[in-house]
N, C-alpha and C. Protein backbone atom coordinates (compact mmCIF):
# COMPACT_ATOMS: atom_id res chain seq x y z
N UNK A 1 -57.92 -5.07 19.28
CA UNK A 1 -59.19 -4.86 18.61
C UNK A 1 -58.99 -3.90 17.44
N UNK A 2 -59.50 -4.08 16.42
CA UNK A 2 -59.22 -2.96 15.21
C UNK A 2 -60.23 -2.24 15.13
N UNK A 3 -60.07 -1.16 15.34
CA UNK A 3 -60.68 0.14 15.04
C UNK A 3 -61.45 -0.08 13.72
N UNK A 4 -62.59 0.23 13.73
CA UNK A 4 -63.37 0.63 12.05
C UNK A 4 -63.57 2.27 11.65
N UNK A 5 -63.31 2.61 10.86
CA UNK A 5 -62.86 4.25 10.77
C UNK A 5 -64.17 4.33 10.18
N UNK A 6 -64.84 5.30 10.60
CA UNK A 6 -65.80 6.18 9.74
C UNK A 6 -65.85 7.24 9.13
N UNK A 7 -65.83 6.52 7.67
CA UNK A 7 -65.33 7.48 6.51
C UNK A 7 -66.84 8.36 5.86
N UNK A 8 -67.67 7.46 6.99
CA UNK A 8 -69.50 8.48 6.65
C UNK A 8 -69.79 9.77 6.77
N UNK A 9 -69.10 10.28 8.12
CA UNK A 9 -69.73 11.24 8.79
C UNK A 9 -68.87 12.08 7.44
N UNK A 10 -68.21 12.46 7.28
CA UNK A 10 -67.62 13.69 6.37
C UNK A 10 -67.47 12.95 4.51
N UNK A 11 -68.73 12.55 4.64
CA UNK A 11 -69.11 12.18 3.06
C UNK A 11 -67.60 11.77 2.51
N UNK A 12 -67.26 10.46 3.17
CA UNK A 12 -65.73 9.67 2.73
C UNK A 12 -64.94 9.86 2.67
N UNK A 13 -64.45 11.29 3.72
CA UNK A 13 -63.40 11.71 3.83
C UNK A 13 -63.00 11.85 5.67
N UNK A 14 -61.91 11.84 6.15
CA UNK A 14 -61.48 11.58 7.34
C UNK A 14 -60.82 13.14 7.61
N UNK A 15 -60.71 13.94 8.55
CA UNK A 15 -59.64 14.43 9.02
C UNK A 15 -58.07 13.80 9.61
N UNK A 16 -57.44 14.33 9.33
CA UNK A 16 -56.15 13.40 9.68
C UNK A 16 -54.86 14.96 10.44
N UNK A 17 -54.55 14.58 11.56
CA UNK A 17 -53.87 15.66 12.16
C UNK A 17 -52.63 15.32 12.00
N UNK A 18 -51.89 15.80 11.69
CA UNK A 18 -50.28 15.82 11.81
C UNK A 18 -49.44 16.16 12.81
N UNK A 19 -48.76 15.10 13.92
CA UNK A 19 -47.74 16.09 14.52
C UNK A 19 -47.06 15.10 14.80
N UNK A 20 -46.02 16.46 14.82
CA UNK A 20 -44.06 15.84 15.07
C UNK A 20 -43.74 15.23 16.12
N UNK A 21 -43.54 13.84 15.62
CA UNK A 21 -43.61 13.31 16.83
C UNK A 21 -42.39 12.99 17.68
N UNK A 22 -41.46 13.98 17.58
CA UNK A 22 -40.20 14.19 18.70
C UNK A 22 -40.93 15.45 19.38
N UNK A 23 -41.73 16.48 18.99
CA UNK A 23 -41.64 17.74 20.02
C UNK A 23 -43.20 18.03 20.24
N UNK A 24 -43.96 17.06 19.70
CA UNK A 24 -45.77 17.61 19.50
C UNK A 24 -45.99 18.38 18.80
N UNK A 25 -45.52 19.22 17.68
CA UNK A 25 -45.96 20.16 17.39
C UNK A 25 -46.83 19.75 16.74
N UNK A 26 -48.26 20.30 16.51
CA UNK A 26 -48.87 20.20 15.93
C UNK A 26 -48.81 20.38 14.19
N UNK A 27 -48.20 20.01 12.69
CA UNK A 27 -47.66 20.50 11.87
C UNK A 27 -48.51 20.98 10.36
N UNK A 28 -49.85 20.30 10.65
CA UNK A 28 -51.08 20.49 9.11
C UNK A 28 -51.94 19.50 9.76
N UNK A 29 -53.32 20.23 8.94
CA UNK A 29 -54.20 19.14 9.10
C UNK A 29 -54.73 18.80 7.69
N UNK A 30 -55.10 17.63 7.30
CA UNK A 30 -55.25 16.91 6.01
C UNK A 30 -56.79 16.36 5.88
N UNK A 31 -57.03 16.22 4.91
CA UNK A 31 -57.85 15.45 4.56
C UNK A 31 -57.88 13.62 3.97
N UNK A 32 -58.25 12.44 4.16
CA UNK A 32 -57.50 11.08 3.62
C UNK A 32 -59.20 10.81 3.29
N UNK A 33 -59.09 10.07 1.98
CA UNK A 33 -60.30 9.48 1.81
C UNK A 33 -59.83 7.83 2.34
N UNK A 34 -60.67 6.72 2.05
CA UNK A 34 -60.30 5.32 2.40
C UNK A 34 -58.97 5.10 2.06
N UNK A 35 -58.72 5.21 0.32
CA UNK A 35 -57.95 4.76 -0.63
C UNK A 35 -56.72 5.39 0.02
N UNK A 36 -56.87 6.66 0.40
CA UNK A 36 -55.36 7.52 0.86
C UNK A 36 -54.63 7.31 1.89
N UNK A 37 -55.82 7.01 3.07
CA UNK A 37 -55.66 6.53 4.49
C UNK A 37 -55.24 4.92 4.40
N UNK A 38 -55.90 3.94 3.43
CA UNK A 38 -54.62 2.82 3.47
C UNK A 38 -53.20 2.77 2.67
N UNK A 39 -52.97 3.54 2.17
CA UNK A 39 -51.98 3.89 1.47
C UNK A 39 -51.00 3.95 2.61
N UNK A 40 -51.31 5.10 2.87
CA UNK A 40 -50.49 6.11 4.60
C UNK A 40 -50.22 4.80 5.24
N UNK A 41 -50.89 3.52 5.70
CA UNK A 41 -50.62 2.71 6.53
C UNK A 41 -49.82 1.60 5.91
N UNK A 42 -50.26 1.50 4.79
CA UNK A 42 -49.71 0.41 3.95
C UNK A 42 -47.73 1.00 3.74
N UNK A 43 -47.88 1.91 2.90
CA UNK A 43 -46.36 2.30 2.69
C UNK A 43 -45.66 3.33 3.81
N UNK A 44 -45.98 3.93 5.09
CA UNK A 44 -45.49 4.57 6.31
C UNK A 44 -45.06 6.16 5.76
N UNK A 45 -45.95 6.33 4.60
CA UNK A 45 -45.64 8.02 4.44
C UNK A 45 -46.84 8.37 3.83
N UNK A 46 -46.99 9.97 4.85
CA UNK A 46 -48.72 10.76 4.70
C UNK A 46 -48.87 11.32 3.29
N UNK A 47 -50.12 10.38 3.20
CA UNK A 47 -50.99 10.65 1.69
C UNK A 47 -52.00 11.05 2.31
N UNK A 48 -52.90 11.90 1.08
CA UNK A 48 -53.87 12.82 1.65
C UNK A 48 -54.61 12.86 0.46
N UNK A 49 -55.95 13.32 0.46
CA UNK A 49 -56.93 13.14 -0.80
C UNK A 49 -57.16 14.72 -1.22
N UNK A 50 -56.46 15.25 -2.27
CA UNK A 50 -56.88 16.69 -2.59
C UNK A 50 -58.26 16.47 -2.92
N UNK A 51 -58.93 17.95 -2.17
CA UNK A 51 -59.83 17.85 -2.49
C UNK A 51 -60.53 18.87 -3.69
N UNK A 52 -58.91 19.64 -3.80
CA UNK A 52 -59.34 20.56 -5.08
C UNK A 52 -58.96 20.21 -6.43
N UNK A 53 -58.00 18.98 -6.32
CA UNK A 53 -57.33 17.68 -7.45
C UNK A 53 -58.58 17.30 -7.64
N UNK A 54 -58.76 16.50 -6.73
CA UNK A 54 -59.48 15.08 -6.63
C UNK A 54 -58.44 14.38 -6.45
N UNK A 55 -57.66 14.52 -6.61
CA UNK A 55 -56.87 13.03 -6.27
C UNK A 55 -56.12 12.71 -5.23
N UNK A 56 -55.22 11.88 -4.85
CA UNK A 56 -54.08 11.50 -3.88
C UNK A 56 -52.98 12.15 -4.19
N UNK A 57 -52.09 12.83 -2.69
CA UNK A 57 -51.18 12.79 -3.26
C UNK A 57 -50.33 12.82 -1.87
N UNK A 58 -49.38 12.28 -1.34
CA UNK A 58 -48.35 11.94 -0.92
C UNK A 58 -47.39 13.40 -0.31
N UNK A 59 -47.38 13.87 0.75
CA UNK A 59 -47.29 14.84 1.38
C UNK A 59 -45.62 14.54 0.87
N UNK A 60 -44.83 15.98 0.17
CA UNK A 60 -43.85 15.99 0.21
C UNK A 60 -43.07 15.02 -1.21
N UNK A 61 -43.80 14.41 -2.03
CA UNK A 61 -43.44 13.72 -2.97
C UNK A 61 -42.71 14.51 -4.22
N UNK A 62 -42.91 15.84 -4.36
CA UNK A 62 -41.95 16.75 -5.20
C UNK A 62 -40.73 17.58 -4.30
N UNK A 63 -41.11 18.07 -2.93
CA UNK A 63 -40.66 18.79 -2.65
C UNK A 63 -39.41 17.92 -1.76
N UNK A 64 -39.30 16.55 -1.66
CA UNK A 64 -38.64 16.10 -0.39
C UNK A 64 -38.82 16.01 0.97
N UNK A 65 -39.78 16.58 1.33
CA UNK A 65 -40.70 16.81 2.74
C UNK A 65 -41.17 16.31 2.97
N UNK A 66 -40.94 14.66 2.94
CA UNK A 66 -41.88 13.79 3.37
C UNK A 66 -42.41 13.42 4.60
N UNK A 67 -43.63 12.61 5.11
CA UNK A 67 -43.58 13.06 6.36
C UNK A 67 -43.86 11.36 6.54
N UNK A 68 -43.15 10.95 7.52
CA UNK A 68 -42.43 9.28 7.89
C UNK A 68 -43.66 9.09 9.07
N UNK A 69 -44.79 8.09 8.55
CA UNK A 69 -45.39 7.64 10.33
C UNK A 69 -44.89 7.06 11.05
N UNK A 70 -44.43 7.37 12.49
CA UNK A 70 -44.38 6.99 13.69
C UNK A 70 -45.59 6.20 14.47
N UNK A 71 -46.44 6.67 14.22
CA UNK A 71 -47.46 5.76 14.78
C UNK A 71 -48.71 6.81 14.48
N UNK A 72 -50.05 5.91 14.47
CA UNK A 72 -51.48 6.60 14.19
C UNK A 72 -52.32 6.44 14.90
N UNK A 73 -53.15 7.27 15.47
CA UNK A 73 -54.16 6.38 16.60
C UNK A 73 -55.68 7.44 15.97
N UNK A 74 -56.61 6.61 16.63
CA UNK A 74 -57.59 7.18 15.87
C UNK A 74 -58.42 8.00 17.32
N UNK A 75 -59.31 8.81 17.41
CA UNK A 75 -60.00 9.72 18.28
C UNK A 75 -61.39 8.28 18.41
N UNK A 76 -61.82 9.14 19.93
CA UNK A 76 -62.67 7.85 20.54
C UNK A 76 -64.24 7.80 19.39
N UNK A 77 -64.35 8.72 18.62
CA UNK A 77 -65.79 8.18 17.67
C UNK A 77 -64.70 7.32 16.30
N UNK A 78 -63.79 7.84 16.03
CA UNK A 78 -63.01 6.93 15.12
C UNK A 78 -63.26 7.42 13.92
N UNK A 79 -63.33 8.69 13.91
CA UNK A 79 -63.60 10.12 12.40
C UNK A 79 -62.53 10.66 12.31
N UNK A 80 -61.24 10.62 13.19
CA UNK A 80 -60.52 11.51 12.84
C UNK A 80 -59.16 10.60 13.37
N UNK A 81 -58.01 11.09 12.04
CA UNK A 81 -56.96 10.34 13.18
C UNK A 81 -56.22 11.34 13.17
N UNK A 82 -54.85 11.17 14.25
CA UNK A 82 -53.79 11.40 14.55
C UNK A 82 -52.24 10.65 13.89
N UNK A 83 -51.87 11.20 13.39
CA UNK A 83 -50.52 10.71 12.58
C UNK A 83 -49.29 11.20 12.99
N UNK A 84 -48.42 10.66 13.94
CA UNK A 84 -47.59 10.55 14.68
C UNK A 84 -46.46 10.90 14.18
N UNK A 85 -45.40 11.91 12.96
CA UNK A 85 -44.91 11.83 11.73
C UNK A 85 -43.05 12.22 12.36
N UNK A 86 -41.97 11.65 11.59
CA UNK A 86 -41.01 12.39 10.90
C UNK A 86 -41.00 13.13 10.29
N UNK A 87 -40.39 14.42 10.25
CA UNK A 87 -40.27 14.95 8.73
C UNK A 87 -39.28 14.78 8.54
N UNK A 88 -38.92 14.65 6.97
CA UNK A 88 -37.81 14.07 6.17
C UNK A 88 -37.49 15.39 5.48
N UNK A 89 -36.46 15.38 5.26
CA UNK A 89 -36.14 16.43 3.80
C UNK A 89 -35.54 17.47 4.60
N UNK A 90 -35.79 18.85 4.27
CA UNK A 90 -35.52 20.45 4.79
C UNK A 90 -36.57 20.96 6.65
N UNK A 91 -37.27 20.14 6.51
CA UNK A 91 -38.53 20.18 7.66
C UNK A 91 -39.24 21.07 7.47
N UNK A 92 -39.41 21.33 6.62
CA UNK A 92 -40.71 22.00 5.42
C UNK A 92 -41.87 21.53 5.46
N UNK A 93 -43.32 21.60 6.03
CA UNK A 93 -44.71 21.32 6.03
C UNK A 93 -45.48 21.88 5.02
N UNK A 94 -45.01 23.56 5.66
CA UNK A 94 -46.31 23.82 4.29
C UNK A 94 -46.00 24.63 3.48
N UNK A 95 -47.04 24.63 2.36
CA UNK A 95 -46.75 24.93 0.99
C UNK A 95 -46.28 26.65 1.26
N UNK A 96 -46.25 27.00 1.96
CA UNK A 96 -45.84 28.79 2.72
C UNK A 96 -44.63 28.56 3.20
N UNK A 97 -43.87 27.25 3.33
CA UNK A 97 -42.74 27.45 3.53
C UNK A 97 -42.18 27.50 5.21
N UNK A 98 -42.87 27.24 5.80
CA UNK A 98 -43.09 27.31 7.12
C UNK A 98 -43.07 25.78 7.69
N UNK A 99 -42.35 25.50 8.83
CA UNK A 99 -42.35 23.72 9.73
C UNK A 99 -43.70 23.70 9.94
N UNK A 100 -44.66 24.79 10.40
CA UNK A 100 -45.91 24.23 10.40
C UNK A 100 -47.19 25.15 9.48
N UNK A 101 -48.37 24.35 9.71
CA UNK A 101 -49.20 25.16 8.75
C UNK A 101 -49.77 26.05 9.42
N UNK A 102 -50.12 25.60 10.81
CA UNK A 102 -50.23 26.61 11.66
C UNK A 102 -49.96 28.19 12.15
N UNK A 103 -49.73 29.16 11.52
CA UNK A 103 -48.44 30.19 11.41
C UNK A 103 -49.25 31.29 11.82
N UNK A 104 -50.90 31.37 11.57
CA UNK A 104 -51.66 32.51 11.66
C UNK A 104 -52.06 32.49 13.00
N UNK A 105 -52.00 33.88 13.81
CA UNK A 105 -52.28 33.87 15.01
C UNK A 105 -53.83 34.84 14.85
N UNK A 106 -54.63 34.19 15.54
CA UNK A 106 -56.18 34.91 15.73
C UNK A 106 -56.19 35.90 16.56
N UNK A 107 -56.98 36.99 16.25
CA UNK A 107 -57.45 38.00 17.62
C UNK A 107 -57.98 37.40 18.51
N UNK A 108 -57.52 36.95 19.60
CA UNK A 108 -57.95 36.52 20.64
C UNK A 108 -57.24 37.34 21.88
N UNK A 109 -58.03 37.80 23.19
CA UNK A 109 -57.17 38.21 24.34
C UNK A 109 -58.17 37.33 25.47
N UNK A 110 -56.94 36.33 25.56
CA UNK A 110 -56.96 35.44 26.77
C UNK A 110 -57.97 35.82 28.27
N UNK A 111 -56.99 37.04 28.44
CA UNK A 111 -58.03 37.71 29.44
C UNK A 111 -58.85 38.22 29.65
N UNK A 112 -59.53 38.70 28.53
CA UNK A 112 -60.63 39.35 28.16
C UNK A 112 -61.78 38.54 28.31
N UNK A 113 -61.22 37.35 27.84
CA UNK A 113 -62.55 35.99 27.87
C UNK A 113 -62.78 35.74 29.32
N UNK A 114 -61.77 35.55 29.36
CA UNK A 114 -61.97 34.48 31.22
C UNK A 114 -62.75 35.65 31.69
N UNK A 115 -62.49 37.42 32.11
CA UNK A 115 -62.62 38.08 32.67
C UNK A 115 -64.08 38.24 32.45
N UNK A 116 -64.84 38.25 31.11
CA UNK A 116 -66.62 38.04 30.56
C UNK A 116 -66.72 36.40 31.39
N UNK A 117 -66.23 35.46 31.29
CA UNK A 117 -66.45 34.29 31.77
C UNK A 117 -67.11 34.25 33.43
N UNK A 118 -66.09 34.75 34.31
CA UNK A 118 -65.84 35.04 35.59
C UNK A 118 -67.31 36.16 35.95
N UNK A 119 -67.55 37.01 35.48
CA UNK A 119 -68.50 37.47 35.28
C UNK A 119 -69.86 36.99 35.41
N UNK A 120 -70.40 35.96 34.58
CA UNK A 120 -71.68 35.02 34.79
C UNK A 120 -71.62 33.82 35.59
């Protein structure tokens, strides 16, 4: 059955998650308008719709960091996908230089929550 993506809910643009798909890591999350998201499927490397360009552009196309799909599956409302990726090149993600974009850790204490949680 083919999936129909809804490119409505986020005014024609999709979220699109990235991860490595030998270890899970989770590696960037993107933005794909229609045009970008068949691209990505059509030629098997992540394009993404700047949204401070405007335009397309092809994750890794200057730097060598390209990122190879493995496979894509879409989330059960069908707004967001998952992109299953290689990285090619140095294993360079993000523009910080880092395998993932992920790098900032939040104030959060684990136990602190549960312990207010446990509480009510």
């Amino acid at each position: 059955m083919k999936q129909q993506i809804d490119f409505d809910k986020m005014q024609g643009l999709l979220p699109a998650i990235v991860q490595d798909a030998a270890s899970g890591e989770v590696l960037m999350l993107g933005f794909m308008n229609r045009e970008a998201f068949e691209q990505t499927l059509r030629d098997g490397y992540v394009t993404f719709f700047s949204r401070t360009r405007n335009q397309l552009w092809t994750k890794g196309e200057t730097s060598g960091n390209r990122l190879e799909v493995v496979s894509a599956a879409t989330d059960c409302d069908c707004d967001t996908v998952l992109l299953r990726v290689r990285v090619l090149g140095e294993g360079v993600v993000c523009h910080q230089g880092t395998r993932s974009c992920f790098t900032q850790n939040l104030p959060y204490r684990a136990d602190e929550a549960l312990a207010k949680r446990s509480l009510t």
